[in-house]
PDB file of N, CA and C in Angstrom:
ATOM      1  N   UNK A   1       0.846  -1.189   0.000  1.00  0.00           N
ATOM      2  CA  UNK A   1       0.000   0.000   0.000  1.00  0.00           C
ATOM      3  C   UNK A   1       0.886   1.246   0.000  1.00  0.00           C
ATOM      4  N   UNK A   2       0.305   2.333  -0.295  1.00  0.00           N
ATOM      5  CA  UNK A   2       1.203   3.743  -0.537  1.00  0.00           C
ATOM      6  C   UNK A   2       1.059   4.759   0.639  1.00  0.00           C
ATOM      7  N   UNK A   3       1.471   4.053   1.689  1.00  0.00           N
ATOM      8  CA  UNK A   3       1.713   5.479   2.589  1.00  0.00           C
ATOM      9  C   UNK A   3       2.040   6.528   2.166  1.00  0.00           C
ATOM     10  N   UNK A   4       1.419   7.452   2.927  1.00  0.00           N
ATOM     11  CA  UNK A   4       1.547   9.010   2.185  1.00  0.00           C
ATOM     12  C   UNK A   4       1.949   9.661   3.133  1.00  0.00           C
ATOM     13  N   UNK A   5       2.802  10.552   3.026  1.00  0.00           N
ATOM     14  CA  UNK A   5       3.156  11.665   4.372  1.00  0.00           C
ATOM     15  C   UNK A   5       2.263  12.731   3.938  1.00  0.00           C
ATOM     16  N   UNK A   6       0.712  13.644   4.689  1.00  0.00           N
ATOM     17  CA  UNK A   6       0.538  14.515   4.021  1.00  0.00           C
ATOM     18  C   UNK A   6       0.980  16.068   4.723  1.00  0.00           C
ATOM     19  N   UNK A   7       2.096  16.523   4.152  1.00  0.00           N
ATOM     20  CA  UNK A   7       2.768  17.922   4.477  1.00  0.00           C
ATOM     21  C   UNK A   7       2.069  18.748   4.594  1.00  0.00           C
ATOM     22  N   UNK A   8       1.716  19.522   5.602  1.00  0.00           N
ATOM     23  CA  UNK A   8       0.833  21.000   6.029  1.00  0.00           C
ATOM     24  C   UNK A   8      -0.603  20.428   6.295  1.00  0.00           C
ATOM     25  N   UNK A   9      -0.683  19.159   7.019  1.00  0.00           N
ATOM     26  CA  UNK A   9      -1.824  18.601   7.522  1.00  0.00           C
ATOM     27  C   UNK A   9      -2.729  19.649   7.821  1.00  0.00           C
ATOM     28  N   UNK A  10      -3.853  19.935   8.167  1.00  0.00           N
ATOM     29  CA  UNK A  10      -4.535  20.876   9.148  1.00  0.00           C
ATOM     30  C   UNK A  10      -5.747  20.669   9.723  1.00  0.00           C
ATOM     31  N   UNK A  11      -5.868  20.540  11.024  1.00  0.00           N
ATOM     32  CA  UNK A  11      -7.340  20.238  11.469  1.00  0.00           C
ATOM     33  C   UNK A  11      -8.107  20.930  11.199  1.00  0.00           C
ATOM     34  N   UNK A  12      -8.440  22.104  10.589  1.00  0.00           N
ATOM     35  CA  UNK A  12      -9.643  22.743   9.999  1.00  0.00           C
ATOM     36  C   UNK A  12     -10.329  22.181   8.735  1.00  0.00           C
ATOM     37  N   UNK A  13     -11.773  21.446   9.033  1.00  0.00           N
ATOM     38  CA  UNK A  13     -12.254  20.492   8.112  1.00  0.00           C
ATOM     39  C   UNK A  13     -12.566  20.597   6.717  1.00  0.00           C
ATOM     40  N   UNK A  14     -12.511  22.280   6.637  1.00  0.00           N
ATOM     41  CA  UNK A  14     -12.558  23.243   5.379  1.00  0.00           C
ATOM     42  C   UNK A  14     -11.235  22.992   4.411  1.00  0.00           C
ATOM     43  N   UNK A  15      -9.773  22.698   5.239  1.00  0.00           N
ATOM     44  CA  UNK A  15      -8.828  23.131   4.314  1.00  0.00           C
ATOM     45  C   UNK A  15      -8.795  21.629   3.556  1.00  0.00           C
ATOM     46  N   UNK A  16      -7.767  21.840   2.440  1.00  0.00           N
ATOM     47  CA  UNK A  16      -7.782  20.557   1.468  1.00  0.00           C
ATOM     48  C   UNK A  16      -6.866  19.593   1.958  1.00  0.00           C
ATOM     49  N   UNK A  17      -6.015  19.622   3.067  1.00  0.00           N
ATOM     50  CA  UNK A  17      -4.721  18.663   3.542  1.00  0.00           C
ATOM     51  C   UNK A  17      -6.205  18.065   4.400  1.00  0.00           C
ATOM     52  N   UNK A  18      -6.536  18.568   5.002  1.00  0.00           N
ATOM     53  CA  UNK A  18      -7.408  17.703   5.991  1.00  0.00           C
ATOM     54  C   UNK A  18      -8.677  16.344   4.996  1.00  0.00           C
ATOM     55  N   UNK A  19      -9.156  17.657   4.089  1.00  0.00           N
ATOM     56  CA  UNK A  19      -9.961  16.396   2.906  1.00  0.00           C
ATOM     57  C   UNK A  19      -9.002  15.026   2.711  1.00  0.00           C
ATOM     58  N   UNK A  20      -7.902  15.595   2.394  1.00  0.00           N
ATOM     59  CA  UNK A  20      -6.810  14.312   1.638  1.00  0.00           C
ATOM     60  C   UNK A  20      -6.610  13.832   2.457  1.00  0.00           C
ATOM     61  N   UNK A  21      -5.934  13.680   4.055  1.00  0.00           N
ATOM     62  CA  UNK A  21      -6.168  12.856   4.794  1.00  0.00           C
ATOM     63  C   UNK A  21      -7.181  11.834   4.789  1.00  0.00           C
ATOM     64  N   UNK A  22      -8.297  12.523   5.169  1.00  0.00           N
ATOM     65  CA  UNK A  22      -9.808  11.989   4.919  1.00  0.00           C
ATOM     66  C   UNK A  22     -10.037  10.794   3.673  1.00  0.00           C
ATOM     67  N   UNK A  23      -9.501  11.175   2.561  1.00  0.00           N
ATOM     68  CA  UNK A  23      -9.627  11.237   1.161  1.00  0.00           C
ATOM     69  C   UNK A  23      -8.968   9.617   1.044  1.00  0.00           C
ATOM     70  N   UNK A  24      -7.614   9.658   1.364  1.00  0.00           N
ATOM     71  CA  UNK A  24      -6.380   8.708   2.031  1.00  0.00           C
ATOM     72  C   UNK A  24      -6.977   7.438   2.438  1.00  0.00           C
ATOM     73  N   UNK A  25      -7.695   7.618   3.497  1.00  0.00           N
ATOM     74  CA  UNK A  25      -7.834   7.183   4.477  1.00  0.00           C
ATOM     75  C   UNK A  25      -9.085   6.045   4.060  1.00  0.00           C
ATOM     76  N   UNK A  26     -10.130   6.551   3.565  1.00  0.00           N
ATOM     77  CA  UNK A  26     -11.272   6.135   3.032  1.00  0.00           C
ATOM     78  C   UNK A  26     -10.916   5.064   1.963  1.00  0.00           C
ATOM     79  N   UNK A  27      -9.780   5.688   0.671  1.00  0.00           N
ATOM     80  CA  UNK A  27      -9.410   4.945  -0.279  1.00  0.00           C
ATOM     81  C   UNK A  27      -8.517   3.851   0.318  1.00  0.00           C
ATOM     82  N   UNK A  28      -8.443   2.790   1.561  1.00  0.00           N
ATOM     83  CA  UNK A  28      -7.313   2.042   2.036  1.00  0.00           C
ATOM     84  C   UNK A  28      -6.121   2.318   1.915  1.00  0.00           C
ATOM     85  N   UNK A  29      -5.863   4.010   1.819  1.00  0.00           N
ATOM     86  CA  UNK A  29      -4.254   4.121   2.300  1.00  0.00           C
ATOM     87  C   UNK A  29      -3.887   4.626   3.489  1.00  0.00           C
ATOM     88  N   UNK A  30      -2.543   4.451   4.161  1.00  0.00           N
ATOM     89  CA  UNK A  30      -2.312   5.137   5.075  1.00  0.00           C
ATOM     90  C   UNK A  30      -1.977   6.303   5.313  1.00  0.00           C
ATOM     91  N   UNK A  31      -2.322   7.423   6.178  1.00  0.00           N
ATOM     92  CA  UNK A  31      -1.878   8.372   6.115  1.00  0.00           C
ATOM     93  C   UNK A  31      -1.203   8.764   7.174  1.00  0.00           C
ATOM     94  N   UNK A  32       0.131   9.897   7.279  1.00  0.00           N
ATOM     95  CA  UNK A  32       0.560  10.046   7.885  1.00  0.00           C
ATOM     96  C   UNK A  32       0.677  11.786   8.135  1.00  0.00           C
ATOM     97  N   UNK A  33      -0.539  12.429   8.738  1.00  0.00           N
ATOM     98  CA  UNK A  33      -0.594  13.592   9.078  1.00  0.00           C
ATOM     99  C   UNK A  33       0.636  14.783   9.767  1.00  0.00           C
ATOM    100  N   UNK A  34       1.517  15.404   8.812  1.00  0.00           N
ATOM    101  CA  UNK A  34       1.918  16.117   9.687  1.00  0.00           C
ATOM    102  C   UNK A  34       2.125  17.690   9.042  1.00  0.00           C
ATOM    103  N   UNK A  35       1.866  18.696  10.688  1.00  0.00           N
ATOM    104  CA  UNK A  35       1.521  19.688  10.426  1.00  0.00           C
ATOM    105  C   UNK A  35       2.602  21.089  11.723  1.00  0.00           C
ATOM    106  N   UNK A  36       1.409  22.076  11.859  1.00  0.00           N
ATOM    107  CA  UNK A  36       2.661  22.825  12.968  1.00  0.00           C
ATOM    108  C   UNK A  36       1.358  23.107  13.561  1.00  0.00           C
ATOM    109  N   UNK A  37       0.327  22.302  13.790  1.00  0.00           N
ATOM    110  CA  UNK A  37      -0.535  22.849  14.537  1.00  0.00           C
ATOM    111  C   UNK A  37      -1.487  21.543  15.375  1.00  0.00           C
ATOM    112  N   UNK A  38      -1.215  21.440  16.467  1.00  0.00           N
ATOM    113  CA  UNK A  38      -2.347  20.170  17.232  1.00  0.00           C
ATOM    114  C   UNK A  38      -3.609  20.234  16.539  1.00  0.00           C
ATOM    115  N   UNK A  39      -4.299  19.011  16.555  1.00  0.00           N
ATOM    116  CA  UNK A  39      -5.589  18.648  16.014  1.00  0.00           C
ATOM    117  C   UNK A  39      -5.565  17.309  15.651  1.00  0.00           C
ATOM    118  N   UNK A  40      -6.653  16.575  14.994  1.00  0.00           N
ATOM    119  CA  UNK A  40      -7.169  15.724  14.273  1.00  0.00           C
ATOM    120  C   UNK A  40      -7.996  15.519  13.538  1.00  0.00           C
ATOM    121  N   UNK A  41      -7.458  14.822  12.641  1.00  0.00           N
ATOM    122  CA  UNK A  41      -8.001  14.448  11.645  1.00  0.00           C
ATOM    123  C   UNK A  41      -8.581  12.659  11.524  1.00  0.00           C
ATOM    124  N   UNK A  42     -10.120  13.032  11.285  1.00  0.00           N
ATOM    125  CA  UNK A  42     -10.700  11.573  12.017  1.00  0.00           C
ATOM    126  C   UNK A  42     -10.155  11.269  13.341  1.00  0.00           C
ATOM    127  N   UNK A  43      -9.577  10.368  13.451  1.00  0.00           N
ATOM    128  CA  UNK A  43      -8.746   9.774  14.703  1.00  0.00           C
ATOM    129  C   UNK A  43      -7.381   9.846  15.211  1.00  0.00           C
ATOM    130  N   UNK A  44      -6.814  10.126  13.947  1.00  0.00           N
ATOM    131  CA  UNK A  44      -5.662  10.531  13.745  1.00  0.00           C
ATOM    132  C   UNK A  44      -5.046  11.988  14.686  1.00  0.00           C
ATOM    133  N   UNK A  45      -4.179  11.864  15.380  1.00  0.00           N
ATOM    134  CA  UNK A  45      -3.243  13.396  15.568  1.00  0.00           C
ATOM    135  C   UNK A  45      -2.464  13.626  14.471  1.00  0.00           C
ATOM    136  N   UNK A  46      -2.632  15.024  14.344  1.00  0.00           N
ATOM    137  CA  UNK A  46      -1.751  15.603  13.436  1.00  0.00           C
ATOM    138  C   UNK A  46       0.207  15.371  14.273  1.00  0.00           C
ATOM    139  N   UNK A  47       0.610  15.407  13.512  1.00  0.00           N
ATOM    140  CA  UNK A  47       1.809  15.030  13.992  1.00  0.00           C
ATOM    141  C   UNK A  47       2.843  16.341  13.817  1.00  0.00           C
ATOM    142  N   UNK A  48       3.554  17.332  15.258  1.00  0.00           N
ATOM    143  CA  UNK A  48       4.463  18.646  14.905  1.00  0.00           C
ATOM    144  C   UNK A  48       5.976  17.922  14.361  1.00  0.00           C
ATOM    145  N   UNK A  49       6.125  18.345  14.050  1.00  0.00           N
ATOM    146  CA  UNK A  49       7.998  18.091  14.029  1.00  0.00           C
ATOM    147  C   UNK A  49       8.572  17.341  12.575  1.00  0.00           C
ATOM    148  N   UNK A  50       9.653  16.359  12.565  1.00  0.00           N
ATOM    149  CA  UNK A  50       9.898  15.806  11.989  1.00  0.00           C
ATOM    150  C   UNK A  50      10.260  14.207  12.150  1.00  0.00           C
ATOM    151  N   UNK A  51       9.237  13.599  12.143  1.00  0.00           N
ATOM    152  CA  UNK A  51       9.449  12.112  13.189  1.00  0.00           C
ATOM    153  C   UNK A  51      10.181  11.323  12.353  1.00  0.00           C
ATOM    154  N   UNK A  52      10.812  10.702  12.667  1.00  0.00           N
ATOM    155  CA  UNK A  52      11.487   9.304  11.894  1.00  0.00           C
ATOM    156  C   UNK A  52      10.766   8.598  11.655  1.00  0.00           C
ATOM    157  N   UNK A  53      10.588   8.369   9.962  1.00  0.00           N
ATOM    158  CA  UNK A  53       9.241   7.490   9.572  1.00  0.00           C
ATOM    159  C   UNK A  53       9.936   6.355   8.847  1.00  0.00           C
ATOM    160  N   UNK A  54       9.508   5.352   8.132  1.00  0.00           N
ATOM    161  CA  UNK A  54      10.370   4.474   7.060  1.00  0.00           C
ATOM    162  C   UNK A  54       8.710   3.959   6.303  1.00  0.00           C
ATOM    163  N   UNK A  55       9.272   3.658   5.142  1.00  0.00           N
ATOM    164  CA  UNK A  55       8.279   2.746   4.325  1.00  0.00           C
ATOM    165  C   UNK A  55       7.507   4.133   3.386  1.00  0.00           C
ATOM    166  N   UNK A  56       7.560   5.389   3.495  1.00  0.00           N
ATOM    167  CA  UNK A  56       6.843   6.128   2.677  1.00  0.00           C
ATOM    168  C   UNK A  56       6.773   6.566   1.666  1.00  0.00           C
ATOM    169  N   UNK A  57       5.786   6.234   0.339  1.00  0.00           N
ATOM    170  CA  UNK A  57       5.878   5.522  -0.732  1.00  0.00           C
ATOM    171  C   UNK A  57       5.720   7.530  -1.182  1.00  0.00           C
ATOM    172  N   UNK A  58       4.742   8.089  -0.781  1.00  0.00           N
ATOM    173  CA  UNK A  58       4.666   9.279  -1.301  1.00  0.00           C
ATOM    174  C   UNK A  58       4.231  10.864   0.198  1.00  0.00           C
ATOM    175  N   UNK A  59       5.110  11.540  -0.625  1.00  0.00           N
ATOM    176  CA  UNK A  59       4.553  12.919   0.102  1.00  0.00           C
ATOM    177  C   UNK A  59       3.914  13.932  -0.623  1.00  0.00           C
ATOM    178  N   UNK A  60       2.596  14.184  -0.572  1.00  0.00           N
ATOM    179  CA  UNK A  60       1.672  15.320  -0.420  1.00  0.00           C
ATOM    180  C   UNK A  60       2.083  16.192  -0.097  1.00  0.00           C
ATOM    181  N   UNK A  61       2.342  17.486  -0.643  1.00  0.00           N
ATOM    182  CA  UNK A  61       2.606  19.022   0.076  1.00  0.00           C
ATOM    183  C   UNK A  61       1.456  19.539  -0.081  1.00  0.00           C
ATOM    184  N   UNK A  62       0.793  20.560   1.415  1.00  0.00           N
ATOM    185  CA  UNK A  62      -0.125  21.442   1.110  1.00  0.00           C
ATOM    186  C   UNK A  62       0.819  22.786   2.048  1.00  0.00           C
ATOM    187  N   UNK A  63       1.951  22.902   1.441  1.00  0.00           N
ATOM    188  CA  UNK A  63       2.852  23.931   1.883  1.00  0.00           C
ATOM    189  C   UNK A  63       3.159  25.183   0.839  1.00  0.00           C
ATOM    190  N   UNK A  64       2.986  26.310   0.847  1.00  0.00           N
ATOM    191  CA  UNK A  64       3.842  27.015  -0.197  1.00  0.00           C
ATOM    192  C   UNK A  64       4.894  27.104  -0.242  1.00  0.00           C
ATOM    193  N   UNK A  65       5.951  27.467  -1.313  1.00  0.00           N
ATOM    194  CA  UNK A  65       7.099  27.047  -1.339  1.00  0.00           C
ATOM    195  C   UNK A  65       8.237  27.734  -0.573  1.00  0.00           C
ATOM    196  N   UNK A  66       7.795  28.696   0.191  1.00  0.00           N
ATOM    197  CA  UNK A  66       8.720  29.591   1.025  1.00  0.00           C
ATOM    198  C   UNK A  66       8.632  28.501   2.819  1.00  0.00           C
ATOM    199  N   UNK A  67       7.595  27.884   3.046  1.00  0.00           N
ATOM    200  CA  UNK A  67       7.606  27.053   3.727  1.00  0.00           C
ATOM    201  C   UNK A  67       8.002  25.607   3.953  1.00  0.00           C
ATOM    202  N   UNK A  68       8.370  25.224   2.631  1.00  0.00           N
ATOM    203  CA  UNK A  68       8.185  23.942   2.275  1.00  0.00           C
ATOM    204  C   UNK A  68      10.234  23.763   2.615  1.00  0.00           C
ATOM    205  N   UNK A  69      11.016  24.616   3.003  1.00  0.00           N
ATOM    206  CA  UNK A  69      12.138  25.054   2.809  1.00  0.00           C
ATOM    207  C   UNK A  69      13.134  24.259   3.725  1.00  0.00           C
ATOM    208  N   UNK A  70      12.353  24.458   4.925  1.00  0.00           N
ATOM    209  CA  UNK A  70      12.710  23.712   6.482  1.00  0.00           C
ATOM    210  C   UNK A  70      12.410  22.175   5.939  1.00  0.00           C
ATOM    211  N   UNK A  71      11.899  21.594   5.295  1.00  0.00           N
ATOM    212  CA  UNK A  71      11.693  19.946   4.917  1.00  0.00           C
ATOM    213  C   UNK A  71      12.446  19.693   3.902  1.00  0.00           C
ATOM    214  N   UNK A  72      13.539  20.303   3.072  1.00  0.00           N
ATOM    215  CA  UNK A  72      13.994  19.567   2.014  1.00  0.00           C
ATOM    216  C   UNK A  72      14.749  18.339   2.477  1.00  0.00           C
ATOM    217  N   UNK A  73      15.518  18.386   3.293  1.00  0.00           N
ATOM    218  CA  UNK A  73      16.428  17.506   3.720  1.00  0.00           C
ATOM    219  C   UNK A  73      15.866  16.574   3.901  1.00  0.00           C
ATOM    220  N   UNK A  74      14.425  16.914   5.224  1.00  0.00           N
ATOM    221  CA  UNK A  74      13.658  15.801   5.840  1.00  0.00           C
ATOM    222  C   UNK A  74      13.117  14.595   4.632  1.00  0.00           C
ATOM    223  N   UNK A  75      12.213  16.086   3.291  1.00  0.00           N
ATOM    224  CA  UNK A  75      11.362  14.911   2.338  1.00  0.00           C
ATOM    225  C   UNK A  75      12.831  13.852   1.981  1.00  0.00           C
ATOM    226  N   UNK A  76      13.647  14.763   1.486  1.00  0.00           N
ATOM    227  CA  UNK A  76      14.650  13.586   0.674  1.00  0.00           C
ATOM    228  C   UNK A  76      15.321  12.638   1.270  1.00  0.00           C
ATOM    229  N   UNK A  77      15.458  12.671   2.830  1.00  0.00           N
ATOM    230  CA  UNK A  77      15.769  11.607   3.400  1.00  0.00           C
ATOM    231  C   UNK A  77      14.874  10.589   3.639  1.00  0.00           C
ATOM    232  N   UNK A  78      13.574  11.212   3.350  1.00  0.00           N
ATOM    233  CA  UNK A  78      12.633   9.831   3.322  1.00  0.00           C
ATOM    234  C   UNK A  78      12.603   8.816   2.361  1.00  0.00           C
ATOM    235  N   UNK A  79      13.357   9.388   1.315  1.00  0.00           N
ATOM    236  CA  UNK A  79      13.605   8.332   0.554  1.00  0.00           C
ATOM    237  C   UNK A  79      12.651   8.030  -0.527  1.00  0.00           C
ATOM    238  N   UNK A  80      10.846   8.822  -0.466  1.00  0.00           N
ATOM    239  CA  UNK A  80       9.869   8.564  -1.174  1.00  0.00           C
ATOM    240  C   UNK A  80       9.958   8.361  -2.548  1.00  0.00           C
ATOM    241  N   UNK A  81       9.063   7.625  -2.959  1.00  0.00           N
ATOM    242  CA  UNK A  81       9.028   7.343  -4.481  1.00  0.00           C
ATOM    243  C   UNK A  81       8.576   8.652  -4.799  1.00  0.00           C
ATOM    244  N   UNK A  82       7.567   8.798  -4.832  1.00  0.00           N
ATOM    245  CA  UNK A  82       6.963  10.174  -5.683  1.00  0.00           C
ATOM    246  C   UNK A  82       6.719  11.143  -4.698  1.00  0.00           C
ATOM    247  N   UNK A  83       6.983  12.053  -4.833  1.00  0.00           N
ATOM    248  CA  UNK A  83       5.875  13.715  -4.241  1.00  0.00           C
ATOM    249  C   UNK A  83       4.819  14.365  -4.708  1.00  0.00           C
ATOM    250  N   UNK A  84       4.026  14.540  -4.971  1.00  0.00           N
ATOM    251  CA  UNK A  84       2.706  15.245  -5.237  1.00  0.00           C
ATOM    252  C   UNK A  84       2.754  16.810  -4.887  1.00  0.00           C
ATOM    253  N   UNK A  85       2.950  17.704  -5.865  1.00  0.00           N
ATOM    254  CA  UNK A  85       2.619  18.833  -5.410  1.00  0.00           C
ATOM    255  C   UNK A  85       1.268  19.586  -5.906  1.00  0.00           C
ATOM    256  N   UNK A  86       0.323  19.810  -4.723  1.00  0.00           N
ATOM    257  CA  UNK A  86      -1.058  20.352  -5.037  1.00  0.00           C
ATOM    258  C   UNK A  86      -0.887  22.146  -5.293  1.00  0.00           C
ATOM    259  N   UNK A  87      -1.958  22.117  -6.195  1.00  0.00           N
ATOM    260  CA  UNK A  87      -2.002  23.431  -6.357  1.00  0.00           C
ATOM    261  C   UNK A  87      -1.484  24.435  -5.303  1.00  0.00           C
ATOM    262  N   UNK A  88      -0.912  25.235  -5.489  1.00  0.00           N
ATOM    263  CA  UNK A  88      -0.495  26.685  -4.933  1.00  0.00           C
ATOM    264  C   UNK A  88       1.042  25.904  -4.113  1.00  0.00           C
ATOM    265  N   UNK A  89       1.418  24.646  -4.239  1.00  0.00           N
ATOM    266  CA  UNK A  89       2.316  24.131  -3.193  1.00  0.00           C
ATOM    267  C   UNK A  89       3.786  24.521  -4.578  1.00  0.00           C
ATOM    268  N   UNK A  90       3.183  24.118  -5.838  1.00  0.00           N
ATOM    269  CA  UNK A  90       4.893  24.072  -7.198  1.00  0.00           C
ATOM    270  C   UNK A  90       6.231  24.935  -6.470  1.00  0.00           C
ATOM    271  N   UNK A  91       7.306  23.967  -6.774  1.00  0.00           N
ATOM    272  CA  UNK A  91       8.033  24.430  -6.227  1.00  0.00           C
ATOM    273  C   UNK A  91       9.495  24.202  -6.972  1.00  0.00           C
ATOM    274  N   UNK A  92      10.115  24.601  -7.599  1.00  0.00           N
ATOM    275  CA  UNK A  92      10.720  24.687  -8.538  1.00  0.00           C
ATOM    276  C   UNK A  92      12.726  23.840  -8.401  1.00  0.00           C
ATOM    277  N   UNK A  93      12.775  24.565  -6.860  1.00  0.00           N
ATOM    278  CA  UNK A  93      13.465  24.079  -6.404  1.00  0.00           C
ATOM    279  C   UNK A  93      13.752  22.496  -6.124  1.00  0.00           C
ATOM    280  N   UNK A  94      12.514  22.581  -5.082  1.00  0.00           N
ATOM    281  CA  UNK A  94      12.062  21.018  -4.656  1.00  0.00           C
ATOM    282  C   UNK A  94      12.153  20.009  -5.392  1.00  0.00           C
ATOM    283  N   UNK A  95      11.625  20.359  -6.604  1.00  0.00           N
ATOM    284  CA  UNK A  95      11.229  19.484  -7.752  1.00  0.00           C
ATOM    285  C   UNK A  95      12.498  19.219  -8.586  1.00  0.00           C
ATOM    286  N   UNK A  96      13.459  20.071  -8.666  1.00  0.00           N
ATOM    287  CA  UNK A  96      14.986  19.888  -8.682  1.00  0.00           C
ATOM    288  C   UNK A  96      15.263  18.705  -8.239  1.00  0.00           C
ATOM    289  N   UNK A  97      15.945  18.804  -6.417  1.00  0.00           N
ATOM    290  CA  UNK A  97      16.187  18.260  -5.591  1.00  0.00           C
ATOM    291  C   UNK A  97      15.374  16.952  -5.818  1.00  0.00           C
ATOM    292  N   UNK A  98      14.247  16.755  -6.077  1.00  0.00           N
ATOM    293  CA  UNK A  98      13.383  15.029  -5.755  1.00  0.00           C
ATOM    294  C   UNK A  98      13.738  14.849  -7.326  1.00  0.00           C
ATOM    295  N   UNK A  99      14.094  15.480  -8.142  1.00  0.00           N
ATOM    296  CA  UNK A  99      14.583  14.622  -9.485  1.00  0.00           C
ATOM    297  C   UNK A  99      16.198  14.235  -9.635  1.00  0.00           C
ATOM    298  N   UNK A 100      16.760  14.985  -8.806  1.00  0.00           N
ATOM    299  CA  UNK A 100      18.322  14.427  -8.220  1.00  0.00           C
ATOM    300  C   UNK A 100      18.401  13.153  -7.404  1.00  0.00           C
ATOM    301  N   UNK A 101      17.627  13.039  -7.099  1.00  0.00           N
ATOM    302  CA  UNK A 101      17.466  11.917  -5.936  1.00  0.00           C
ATOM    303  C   UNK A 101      16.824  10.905  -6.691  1.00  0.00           C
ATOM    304  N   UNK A 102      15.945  10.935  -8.116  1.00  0.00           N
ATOM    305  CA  UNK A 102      14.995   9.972  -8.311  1.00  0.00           C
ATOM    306  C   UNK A 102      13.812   9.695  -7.851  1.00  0.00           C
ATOM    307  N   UNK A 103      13.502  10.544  -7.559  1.00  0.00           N
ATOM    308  CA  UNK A 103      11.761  10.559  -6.727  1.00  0.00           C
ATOM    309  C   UNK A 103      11.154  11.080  -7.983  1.00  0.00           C
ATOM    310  N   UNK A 104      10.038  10.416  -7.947  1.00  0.00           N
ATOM    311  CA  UNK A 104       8.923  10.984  -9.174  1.00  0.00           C
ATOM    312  C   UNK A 104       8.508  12.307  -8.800  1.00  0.00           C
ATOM    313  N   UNK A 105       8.096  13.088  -9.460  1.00  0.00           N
ATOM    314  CA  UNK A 105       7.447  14.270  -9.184  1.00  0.00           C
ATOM    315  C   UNK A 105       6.039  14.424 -10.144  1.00  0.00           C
ATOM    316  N   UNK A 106       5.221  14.734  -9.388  1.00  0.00           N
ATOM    317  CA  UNK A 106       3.834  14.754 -10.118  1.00  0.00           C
ATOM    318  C   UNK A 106       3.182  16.219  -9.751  1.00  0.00           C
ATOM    319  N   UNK A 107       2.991  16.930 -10.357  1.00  0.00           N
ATOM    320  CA  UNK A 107       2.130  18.732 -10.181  1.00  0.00           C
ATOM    321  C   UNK A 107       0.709  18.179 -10.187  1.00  0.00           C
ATOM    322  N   UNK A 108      -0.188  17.659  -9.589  1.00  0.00           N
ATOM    323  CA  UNK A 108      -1.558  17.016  -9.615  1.00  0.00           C
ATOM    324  C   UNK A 108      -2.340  17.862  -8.314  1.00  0.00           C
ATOM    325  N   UNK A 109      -3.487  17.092  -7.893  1.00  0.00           N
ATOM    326  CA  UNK A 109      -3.963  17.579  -7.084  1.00  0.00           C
ATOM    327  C   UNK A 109      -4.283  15.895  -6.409  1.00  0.00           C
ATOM    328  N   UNK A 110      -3.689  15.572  -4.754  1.00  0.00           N
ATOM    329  CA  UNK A 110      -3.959  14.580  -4.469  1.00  0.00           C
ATOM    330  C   UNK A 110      -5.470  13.878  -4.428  1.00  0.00           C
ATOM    331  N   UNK A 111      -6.507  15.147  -4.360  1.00  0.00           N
ATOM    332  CA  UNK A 111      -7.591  14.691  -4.266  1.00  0.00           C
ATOM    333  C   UNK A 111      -8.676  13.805  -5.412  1.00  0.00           C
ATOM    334  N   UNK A 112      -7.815  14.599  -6.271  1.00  0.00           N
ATOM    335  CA  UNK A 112      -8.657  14.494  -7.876  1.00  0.00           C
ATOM    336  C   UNK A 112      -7.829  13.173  -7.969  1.00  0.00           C
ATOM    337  N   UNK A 113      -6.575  12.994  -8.254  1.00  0.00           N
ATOM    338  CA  UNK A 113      -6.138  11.549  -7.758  1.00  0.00           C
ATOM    339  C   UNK A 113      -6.485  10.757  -7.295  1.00  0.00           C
ATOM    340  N   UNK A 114      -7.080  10.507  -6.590  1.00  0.00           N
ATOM    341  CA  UNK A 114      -7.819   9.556  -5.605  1.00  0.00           C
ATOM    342  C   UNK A 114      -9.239   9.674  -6.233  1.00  0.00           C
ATOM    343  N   UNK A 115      -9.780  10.492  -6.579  1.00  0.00           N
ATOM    344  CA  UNK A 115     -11.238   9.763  -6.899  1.00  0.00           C
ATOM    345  C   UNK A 115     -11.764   9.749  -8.342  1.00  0.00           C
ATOM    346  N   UNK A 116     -10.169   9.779  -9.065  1.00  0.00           N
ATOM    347  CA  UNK A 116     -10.367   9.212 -10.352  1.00  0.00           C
ATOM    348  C   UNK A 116      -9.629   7.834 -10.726  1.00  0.00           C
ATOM    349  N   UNK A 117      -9.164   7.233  -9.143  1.00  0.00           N
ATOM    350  CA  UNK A 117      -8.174   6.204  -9.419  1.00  0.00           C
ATOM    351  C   UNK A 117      -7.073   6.209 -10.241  1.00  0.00           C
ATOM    352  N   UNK A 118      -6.392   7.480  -9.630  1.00  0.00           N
ATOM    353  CA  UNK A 118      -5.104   7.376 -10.458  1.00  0.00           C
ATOM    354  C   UNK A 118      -3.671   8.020  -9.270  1.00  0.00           C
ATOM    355  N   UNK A 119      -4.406   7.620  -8.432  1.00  0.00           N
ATOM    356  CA  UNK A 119      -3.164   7.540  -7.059  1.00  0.00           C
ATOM    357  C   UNK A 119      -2.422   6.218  -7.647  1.00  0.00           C
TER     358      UNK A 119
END
C-alpha cells in the first residue's frame, strides 16, 4: 500500500490537507498527518515536528514554497518514491532536488487523484 506523508496537515475540516487525509484514508491508504498545529483528523493526531518514519511511498505538500524550505532535507531523506505537489504548493526548487534523488514528481492535485483512481 502507498503510505503518504501529508505535508501541512490541518485540522480545519474546510482546508484541502485535511480532505486528503480523509480522502487517504477512506481509499485504504495510510496516512501520515503532519503539520505545525495540534488537532485531528478523524482519529488521527496531526503530527508537529519531523518524526522518523520508514516505508513512505509518497509525500503530499499542502505547503507554499517559502515554507516547504525547512523539509527539504527531511522529504529527501525519506527516501519517497513520488511527491505530489497540489495546487499553490509548485516548487521549482524542490522538484529539482526530488529529481536528483529519483523521486517521481507529479504537479496534480492529491484529491482528484484519488477519486479518479489514479493515485
Amino acid at each position: 500500500m502507498k503510505k503518504t506523508l501529508v505535508l501541512g496537515a490541518s485540522p480545519n475540516p474546510t482546508r484541502f490537507s485535511y480532505k486528503a487525509v480523509k480522502s487517504l484514508v477512506r481509499h485504504g491508504f495510510e496516512a501520515v498527518p503532519i503539520g505545525n498545529r495540534k488537532g485531528q483528523i478523524m482519529w488521527q493526531d496531526i503530527i508537529i515536528g519531523k518524526p522518523e518514519l520508514s516505508d513512505i511511498h509518497t509525500v503530499t505538500i499542502y505547503l507554499n514554497p517559502e515554507n516547504q524550505k525547512e523539509y527539504y532535507d527531511y522529504i529527501i531523506n525519506l527516501a519517497p518514491k513520488r511527491i505530489i505537489f497540489n495546487p499553490g504548493s509548485e516548487n521549482q526548487e524542490l522538484i529539482q532536488l526530488a529529481m536528483e534523488n529519483n523521486i517521481e514528481v507529479s504537479i496534480a492535485c492529491t484529491l482528484i487523484m484519488l477519486n479518479t483512481n489514479n493515485y
